[in-house]
N, C-alpha and C. Protein backbone atom coordinates (compact mmCIF):
# COMPACT_ATOMS: atom_id res chain seq x y z
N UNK A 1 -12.79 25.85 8.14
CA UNK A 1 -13.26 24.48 8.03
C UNK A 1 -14.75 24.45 7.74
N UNK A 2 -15.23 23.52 6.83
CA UNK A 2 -16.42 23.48 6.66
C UNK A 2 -17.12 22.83 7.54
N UNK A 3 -18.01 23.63 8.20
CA UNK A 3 -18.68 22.92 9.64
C UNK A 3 -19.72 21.65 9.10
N UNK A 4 -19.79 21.15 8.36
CA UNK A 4 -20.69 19.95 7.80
C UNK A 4 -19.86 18.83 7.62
N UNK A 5 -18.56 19.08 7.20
CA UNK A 5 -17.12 18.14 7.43
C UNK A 5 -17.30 17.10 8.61
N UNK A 6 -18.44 16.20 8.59
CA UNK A 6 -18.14 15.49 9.75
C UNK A 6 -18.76 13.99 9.60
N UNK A 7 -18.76 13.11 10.51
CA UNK A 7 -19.19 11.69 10.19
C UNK A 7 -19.70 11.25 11.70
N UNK A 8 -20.67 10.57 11.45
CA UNK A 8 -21.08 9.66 12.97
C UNK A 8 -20.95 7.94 12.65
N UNK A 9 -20.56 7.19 13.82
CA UNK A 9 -19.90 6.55 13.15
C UNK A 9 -20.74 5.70 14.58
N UNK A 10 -20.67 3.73 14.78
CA UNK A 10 -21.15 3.00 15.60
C UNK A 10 -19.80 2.29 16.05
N UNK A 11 -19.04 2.63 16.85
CA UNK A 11 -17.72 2.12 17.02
C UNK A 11 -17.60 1.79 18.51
N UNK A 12 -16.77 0.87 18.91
CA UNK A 12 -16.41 0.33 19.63
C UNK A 12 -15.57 1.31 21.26
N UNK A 13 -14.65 2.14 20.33
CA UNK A 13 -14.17 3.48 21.41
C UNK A 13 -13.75 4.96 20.18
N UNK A 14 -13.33 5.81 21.01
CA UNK A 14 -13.33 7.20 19.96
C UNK A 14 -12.17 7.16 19.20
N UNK A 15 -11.30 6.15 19.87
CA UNK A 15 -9.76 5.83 19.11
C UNK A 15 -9.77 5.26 18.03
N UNK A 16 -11.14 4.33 17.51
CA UNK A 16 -11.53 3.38 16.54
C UNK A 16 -12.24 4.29 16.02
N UNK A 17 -13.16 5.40 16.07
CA UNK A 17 -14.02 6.60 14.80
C UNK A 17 -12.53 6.99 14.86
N UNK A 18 -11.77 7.59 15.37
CA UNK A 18 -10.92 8.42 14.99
C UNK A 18 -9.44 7.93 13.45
N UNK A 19 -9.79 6.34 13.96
CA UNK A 19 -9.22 5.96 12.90
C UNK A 19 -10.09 5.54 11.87
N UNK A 20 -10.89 5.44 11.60
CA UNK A 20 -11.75 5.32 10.53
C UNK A 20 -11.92 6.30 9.99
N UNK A 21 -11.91 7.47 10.45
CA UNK A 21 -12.16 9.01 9.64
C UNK A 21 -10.54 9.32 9.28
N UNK A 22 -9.60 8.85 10.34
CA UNK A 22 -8.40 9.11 9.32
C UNK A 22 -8.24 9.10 8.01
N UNK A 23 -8.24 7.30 8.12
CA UNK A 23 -8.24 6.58 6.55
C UNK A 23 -9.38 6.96 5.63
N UNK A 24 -10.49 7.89 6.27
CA UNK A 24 -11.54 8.41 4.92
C UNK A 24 -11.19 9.54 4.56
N UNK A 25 -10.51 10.58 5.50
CA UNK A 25 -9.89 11.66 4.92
C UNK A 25 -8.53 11.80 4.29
N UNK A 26 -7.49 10.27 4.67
CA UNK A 26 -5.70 10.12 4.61
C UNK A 26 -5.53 11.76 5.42
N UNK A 27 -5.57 11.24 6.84
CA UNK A 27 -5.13 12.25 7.78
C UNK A 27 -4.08 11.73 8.39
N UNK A 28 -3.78 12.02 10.17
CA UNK A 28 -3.58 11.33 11.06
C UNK A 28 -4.70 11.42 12.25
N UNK A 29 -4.58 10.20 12.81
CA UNK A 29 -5.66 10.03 13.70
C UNK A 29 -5.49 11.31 14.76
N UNK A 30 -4.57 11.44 14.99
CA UNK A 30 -4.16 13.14 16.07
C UNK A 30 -5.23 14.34 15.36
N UNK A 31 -5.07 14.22 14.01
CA UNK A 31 -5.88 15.43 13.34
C UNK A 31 -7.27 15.31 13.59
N UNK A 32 -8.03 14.36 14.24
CA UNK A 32 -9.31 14.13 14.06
C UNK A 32 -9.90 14.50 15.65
N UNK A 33 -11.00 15.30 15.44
CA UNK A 33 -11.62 15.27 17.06
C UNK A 33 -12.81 14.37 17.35
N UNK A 34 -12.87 13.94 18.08
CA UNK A 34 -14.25 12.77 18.43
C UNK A 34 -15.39 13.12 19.49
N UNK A 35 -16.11 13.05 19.32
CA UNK A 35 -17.12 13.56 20.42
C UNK A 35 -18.19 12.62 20.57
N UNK A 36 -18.49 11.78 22.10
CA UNK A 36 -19.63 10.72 22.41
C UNK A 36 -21.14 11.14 22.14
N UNK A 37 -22.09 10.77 21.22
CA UNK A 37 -23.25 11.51 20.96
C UNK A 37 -24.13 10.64 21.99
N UNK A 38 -24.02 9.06 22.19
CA UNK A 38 -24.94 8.12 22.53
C UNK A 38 -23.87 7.01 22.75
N UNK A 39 -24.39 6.38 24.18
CA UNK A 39 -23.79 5.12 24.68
C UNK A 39 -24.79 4.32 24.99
N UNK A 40 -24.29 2.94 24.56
CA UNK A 40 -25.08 1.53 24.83
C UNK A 40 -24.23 0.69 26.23
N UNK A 41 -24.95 0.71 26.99
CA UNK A 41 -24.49 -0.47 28.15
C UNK A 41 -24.13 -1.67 27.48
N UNK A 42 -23.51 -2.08 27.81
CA UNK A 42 -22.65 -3.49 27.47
C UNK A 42 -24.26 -4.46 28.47
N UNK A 43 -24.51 -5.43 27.99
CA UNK A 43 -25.41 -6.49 28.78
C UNK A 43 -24.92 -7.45 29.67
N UNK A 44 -24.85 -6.56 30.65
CA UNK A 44 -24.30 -7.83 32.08
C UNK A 44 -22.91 -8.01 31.96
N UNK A 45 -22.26 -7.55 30.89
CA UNK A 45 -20.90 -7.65 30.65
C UNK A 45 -20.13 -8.73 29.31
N UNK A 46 -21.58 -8.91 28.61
CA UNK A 46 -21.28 -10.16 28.19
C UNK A 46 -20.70 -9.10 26.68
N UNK A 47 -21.52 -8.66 26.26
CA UNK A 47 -21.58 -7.65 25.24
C UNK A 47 -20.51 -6.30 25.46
N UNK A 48 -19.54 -5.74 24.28
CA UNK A 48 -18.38 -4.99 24.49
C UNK A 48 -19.49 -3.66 24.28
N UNK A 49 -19.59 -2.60 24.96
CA UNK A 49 -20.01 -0.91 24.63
C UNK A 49 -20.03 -0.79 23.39
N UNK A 50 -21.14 -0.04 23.02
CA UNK A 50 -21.34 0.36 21.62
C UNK A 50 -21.23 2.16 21.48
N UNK A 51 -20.66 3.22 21.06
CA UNK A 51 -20.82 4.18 21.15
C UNK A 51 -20.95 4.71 19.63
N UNK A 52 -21.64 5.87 19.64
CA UNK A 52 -21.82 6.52 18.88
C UNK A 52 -21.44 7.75 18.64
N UNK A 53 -20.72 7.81 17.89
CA UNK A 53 -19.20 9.02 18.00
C UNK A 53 -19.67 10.11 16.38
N UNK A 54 -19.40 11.40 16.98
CA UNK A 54 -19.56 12.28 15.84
C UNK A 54 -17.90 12.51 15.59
N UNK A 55 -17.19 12.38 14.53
CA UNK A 55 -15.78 12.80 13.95
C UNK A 55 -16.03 14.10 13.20
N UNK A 56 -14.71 14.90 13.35
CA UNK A 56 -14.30 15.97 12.30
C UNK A 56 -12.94 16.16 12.65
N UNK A 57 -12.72 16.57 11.08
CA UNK A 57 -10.98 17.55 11.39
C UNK A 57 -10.96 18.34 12.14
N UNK A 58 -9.90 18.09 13.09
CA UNK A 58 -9.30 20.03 13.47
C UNK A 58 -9.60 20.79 12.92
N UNK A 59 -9.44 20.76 11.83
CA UNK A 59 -8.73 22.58 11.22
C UNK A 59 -9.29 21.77 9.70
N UNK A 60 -9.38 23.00 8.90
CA UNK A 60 -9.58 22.47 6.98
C UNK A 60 -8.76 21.78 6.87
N UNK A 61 -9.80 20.60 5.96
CA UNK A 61 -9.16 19.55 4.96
C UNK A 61 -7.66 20.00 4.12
N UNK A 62 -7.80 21.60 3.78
CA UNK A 62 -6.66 22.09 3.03
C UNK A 62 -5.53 21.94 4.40
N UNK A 63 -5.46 22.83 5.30
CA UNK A 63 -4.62 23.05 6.30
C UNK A 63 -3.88 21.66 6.43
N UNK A 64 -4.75 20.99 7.04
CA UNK A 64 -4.28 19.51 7.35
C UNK A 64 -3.52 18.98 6.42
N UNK A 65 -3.84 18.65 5.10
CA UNK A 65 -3.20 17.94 3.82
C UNK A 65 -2.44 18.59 3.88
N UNK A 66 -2.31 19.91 3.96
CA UNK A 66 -0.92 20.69 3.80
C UNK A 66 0.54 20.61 4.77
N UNK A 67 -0.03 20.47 5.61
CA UNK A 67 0.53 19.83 7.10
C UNK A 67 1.29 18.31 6.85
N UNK A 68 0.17 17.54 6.46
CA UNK A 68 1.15 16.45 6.50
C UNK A 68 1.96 16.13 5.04
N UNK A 69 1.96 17.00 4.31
CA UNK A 69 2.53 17.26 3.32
C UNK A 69 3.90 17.84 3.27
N UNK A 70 3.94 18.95 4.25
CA UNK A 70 5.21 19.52 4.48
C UNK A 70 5.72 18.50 5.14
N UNK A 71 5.28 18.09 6.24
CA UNK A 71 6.15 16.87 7.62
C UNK A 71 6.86 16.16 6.19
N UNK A 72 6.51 15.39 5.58
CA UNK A 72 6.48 14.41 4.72
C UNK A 72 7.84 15.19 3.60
N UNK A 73 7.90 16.25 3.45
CA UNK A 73 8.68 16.75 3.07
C UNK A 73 10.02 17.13 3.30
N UNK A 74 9.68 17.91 4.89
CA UNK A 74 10.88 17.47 5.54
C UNK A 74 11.35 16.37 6.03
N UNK A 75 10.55 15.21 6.16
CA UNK A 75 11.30 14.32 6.25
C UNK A 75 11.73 13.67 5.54
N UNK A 76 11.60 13.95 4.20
CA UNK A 76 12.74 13.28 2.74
C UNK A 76 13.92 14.06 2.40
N UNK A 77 13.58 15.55 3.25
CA UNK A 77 14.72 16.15 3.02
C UNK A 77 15.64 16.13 4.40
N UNK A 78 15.34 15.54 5.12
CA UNK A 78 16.59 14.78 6.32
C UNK A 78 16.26 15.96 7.57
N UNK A 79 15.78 16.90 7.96
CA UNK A 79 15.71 18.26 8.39
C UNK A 79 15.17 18.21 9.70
N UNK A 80 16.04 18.42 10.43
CA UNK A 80 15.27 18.69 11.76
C UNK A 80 14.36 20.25 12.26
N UNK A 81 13.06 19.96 11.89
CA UNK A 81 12.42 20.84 12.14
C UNK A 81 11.05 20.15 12.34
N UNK A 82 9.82 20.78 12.86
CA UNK A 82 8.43 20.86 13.74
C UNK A 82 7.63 21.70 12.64
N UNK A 83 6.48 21.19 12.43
CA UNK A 83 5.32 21.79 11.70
C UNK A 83 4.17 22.31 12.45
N UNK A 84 3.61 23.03 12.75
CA UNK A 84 2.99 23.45 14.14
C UNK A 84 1.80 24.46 12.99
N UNK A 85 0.25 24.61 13.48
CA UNK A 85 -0.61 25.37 12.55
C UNK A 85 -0.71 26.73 13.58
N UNK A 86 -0.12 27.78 13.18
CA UNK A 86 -0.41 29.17 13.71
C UNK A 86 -2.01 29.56 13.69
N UNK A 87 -3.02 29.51 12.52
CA UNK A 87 -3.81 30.09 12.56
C UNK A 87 -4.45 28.77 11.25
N UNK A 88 -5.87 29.23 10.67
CA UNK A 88 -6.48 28.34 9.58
C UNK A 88 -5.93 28.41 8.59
N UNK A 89 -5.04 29.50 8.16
CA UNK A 89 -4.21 29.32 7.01
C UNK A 89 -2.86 29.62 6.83
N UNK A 90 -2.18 29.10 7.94
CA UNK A 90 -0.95 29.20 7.89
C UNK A 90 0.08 28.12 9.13
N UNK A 91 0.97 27.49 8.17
CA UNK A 91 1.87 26.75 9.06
C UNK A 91 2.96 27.30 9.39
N UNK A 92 3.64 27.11 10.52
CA UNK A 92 4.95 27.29 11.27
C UNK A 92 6.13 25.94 11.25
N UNK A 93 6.91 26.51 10.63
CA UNK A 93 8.56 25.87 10.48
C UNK A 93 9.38 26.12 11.55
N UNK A 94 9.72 25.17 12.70
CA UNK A 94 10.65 25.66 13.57
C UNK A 94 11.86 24.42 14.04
N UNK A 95 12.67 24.82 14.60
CA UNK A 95 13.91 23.74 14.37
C UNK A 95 14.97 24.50 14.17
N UNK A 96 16.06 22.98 14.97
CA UNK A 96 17.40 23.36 14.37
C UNK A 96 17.52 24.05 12.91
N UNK A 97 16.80 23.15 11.72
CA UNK A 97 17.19 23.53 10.67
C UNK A 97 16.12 24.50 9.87
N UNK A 98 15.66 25.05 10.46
CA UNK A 98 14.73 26.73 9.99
C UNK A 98 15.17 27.28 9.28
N UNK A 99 16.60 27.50 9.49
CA UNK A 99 17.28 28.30 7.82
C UNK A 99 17.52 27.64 7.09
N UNK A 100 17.68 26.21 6.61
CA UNK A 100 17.82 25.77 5.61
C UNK A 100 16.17 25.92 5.18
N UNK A 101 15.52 25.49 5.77
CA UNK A 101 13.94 25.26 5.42
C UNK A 101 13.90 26.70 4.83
N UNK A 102 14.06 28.12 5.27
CA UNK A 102 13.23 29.35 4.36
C UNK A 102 14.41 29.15 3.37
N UNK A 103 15.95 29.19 3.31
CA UNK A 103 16.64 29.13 2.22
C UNK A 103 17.48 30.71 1.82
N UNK A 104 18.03 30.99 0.67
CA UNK A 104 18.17 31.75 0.47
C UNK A 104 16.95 32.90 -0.32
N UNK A 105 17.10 34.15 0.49
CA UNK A 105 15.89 35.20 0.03
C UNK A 105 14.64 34.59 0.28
N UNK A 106 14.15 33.18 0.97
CA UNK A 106 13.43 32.77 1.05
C UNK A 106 12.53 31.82 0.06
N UNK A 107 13.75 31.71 -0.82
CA UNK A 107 13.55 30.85 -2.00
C UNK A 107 12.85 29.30 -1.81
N UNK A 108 13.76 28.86 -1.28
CA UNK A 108 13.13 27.46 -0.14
C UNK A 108 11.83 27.14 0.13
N UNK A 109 11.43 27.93 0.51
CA UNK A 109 10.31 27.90 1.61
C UNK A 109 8.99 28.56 0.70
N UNK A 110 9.59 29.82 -0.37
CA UNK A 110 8.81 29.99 -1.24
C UNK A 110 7.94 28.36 -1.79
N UNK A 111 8.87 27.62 -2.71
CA UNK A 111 8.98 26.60 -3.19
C UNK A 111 8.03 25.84 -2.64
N UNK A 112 8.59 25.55 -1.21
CA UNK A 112 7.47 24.53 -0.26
C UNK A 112 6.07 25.08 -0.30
N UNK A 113 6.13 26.11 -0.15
CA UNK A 113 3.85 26.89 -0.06
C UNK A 113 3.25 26.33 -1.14
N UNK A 114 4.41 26.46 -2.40
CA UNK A 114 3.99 26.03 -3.61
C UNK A 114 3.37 24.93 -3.77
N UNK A 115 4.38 24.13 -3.96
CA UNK A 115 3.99 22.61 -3.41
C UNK A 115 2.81 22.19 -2.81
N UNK A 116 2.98 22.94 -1.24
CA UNK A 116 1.99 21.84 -0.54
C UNK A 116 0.45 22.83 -0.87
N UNK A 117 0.64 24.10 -1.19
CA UNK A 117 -0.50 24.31 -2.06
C UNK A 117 -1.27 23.28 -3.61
N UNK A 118 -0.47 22.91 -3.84
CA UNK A 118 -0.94 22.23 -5.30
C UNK A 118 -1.27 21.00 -4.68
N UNK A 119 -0.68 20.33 -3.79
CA UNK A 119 -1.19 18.79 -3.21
C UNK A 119 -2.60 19.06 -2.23
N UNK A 120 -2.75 20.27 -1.78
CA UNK A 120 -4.33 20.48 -1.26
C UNK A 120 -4.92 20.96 -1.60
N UNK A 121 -5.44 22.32 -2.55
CA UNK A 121 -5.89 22.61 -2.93
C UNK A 121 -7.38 22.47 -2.95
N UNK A 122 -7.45 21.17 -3.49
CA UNK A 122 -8.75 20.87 -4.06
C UNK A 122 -9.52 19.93 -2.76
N UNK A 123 -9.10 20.64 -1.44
CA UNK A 123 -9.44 19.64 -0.55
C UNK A 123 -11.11 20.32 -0.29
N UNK A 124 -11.10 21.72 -0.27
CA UNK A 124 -11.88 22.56 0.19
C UNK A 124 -11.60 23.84 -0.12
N UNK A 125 -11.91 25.39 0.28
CA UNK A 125 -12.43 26.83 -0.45
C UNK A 125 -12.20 27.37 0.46
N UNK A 126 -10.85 27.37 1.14
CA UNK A 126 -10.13 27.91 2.36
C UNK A 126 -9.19 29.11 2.04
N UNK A 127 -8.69 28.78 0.87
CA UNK A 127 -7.70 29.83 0.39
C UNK A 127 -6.35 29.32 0.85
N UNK A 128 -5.39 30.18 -0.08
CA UNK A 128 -4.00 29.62 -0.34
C UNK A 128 -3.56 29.07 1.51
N UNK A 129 -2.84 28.15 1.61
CA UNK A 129 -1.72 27.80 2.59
C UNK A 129 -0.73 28.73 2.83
N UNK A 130 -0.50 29.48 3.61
CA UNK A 130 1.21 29.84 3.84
C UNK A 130 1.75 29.42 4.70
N UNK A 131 3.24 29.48 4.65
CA UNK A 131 4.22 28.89 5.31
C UNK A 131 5.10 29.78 6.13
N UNK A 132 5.39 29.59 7.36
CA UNK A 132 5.99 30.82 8.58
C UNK A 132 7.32 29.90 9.13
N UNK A 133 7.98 30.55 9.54
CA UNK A 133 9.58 30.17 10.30
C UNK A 133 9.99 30.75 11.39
N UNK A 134 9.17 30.67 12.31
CA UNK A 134 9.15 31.79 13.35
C UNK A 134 9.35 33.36 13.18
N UNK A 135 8.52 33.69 12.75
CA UNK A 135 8.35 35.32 12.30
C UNK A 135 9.05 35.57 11.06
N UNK A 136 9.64 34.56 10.36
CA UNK A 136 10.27 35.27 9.15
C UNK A 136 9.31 35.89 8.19
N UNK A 137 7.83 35.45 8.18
CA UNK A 137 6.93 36.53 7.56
C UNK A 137 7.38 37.61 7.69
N UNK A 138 6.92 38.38 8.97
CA UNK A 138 7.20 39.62 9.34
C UNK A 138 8.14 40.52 8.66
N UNK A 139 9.83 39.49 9.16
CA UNK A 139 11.32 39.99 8.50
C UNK A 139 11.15 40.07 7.10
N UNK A 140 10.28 39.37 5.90
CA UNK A 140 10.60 39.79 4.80
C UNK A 140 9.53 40.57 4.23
N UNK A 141 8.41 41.14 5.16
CA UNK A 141 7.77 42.41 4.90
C UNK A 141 8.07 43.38 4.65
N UNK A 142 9.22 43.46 6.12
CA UNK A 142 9.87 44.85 6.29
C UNK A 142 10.61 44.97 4.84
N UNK A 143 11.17 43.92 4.49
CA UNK A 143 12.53 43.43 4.00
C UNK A 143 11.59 44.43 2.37
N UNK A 144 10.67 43.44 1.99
CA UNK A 144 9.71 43.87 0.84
C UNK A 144 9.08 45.84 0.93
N UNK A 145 9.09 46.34 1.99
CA UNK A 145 8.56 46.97 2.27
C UNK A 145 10.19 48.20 1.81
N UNK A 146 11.27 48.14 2.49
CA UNK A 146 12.09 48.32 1.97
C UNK A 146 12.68 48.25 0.40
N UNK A 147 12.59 47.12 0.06
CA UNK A 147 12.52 46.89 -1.50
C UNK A 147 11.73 48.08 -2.35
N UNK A 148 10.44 47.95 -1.82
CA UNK A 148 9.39 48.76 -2.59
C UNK A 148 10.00 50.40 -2.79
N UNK A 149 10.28 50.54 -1.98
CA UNK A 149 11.16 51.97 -1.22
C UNK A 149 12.11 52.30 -2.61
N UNK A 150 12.94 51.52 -2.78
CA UNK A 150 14.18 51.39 -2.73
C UNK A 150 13.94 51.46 -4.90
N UNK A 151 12.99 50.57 -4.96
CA UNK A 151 12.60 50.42 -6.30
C UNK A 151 11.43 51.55 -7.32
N UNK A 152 11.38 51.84 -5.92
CA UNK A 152 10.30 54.03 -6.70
C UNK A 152 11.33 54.53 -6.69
N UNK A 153 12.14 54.81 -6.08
CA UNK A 153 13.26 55.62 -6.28
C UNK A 153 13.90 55.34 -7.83
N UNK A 154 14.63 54.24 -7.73
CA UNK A 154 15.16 53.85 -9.08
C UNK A 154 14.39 54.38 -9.98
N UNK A 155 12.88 53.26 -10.25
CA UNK A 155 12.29 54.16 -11.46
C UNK A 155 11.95 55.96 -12.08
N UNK A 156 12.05 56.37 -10.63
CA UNK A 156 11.91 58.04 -10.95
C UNK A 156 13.01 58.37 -11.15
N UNK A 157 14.22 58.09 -10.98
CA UNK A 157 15.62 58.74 -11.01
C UNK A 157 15.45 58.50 -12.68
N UNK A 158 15.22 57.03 -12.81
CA UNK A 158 15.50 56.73 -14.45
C UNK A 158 14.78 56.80 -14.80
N UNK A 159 13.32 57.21 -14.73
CA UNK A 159 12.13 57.43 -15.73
C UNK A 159 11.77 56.57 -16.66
N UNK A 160 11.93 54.96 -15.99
CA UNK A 160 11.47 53.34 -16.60
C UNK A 160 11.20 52.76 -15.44
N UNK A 161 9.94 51.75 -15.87
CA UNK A 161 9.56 50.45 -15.21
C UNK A 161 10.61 50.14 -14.50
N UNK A 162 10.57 49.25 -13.56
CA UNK A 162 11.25 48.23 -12.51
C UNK A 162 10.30 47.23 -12.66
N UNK A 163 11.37 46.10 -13.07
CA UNK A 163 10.48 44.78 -12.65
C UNK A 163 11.47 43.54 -11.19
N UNK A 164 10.36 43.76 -10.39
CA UNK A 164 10.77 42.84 -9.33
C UNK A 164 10.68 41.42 -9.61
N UNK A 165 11.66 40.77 -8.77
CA UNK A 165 11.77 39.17 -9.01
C UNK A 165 10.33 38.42 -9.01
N UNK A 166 9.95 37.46 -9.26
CA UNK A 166 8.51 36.49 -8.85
C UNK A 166 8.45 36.54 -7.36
N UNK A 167 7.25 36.97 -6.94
CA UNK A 167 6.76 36.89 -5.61
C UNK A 167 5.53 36.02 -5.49
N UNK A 168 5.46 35.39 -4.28
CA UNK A 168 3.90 34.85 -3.82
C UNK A 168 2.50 36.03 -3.60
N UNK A 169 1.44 35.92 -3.35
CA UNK A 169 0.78 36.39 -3.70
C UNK A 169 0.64 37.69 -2.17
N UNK A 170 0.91 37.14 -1.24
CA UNK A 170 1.35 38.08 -0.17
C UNK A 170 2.45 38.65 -0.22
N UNK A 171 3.35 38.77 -0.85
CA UNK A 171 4.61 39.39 -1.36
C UNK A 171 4.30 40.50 -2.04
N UNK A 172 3.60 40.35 -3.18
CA UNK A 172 3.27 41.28 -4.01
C UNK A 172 2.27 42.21 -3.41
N UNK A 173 1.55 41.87 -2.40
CA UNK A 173 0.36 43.01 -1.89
C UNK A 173 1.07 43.62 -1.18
N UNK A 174 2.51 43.10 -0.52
CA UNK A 174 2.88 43.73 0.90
C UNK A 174 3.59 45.16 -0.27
N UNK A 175 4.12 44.92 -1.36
CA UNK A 175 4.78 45.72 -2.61
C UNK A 175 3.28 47.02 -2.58
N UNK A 176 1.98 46.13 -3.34
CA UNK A 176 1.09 47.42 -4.02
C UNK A 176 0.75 48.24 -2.68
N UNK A 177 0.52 47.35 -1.77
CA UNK A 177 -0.14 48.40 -0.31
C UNK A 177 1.17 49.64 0.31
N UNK A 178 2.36 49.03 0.16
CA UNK A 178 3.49 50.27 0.19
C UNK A 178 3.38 51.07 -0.46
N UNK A 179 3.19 51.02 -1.56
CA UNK A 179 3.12 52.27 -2.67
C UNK A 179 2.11 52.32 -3.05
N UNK A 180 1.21 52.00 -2.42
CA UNK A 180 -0.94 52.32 -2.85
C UNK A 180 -0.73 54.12 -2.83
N UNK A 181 -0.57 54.76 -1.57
CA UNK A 181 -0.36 56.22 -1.56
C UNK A 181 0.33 56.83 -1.95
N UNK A 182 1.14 56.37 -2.89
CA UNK A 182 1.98 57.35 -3.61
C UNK A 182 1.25 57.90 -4.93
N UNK A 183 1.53 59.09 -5.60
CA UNK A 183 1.25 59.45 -6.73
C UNK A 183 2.02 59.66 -7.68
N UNK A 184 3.50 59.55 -7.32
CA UNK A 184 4.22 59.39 -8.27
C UNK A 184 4.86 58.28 -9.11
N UNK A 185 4.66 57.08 -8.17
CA UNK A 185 4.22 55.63 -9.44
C UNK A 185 3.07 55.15 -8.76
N UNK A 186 3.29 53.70 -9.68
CA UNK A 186 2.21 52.96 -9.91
C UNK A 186 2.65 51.76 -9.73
N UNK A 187 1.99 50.37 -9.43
CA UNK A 187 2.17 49.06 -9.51
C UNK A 187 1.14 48.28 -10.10
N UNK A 188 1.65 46.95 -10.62
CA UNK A 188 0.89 46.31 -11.26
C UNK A 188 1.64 44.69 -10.82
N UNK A 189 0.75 43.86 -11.17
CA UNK A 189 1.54 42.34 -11.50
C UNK A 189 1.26 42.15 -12.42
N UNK A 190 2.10 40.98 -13.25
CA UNK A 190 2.15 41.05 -14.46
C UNK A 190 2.43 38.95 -14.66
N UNK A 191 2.66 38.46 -15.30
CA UNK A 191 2.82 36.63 -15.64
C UNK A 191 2.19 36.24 -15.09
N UNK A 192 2.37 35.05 -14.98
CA UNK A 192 1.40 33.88 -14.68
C UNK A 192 1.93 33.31 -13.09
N UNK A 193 1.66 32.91 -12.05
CA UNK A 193 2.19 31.93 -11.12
C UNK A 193 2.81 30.57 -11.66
N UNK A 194 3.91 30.09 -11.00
CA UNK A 194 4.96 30.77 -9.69
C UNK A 194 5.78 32.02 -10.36
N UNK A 195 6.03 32.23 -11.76
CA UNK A 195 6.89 33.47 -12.32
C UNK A 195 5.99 34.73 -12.23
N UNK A 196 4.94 34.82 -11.37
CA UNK A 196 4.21 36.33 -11.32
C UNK A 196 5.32 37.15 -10.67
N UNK A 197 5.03 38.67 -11.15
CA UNK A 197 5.55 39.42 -10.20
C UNK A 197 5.19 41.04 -10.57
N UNK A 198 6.00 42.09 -9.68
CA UNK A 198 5.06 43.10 -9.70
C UNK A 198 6.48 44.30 -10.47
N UNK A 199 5.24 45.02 -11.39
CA UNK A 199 6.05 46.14 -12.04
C UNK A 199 5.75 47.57 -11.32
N UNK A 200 6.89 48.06 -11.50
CA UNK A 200 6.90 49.42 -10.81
C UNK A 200 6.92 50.52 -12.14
N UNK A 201 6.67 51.51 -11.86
CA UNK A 201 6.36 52.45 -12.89
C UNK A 201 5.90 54.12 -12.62
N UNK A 202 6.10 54.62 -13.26
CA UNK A 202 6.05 56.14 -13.28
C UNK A 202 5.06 56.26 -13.44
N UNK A 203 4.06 56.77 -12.72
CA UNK A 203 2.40 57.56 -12.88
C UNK A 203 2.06 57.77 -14.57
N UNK A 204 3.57 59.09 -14.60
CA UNK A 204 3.11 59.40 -15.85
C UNK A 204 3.48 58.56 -17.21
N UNK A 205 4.06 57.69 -17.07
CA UNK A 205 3.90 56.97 -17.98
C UNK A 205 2.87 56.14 -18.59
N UNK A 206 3.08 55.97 -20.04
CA UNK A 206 2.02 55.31 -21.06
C UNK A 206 2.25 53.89 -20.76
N UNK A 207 1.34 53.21 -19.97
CA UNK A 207 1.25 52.31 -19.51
C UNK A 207 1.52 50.61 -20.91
N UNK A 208 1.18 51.32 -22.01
CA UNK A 208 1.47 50.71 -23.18
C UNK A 208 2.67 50.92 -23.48
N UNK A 209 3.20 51.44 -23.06
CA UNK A 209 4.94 51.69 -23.30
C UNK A 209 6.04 50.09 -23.26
């Protein structure tokens, strides 16, 4: 979060800055923290308190937009599930319906990062959003990590490239960092996003091939 992200405001109570910085950021008032800088006595009672409140987001402008972006998502798609922020750049999917939300191979849920990446983006210089399902990160590391395995083999048996399906951009590192120490292939990515993805290949091959 950008620590300058903030507003002081002459309001009445912190519930009233907190909604005023909502509607200047299109947050929710929950997302906003308030803090009393300066209080005015009310005069004899006649006069309501005047306070002077410093506002900021929780968490980055990106995080947040992204947040209520997914909610907003699942709730057009009918889904009982909870949006919860693990860390500054990453949300948690949990709920009855968690497997529909990651999908098949994680196709689903791919989809959604996508998304609520392109609707924040340009909030702030936080770096990509990802999206979690109670540890299914983890499960399709291994899962990728296996893959990678599984796909040097192939290419050395057959002495050609492998090209893996489109991955996100942590997909594909969890691929080059598996096979960073090997010397008998090589990896690369190759297209454009969301169809990027990573080629496997024989050391000794003519990379112009």
């Amino acid at each position: 979060m950008n620590d300058t992200e903030s507003i002081v405001l002459e309001v009445g109570s912190v519930e009233e800055a907190k909604k005023i910085a909502a509607a200047k950021w299109s947050l929710d008032p929950e997302d906003i923290a308030g803090k009393i800088i300066e209080e005015e006595k009310s005069f004899f009672g006649f006069l309501g308190r005047k306070l002077t409140v410093e506002v900021r987001p929780v968490a980055s402008l990106s995080l947040l937009k992204a947040k209520n972006a997914l909610k907003d998502i699942i709730y057009m798609m009918d889904l009982d599930a909870e949006v919860s922020s693990l860390d500054e750049k990453t949300l948690n999917i949990s709920g009855q319906d968690a497997g529909i939300v990651i999908g098949k191979y994680g196709e689903t849920i791919k989809s959604m990062e996508y998304i609520v990446n392109l609707m924040s983006r340009e909030e702030d210089h936080t770096g990509r959003i990802r999206l979690d399902s109670d540890g299914y990160r983890d499960r399709r590391s291994a899962s990728l990590q296996r893959l990678a395995m599984s796909a040097s083999r192939r290419v050395l048996r057959k002495n050609r490239p492998a090209y893996l399906e489109p991955m996100t951009s942590w997909e594909r590192r969890i691929i080059h960092l598996t096979l960073k120490e090997r010397d008998d292939v090589e990896t690369r990515s190759v297209g454009e996003d969301p169809e990027r993805k990573v080629v496997i290949f024989p050391s000794a091959m003519d990379r112009r091939k």
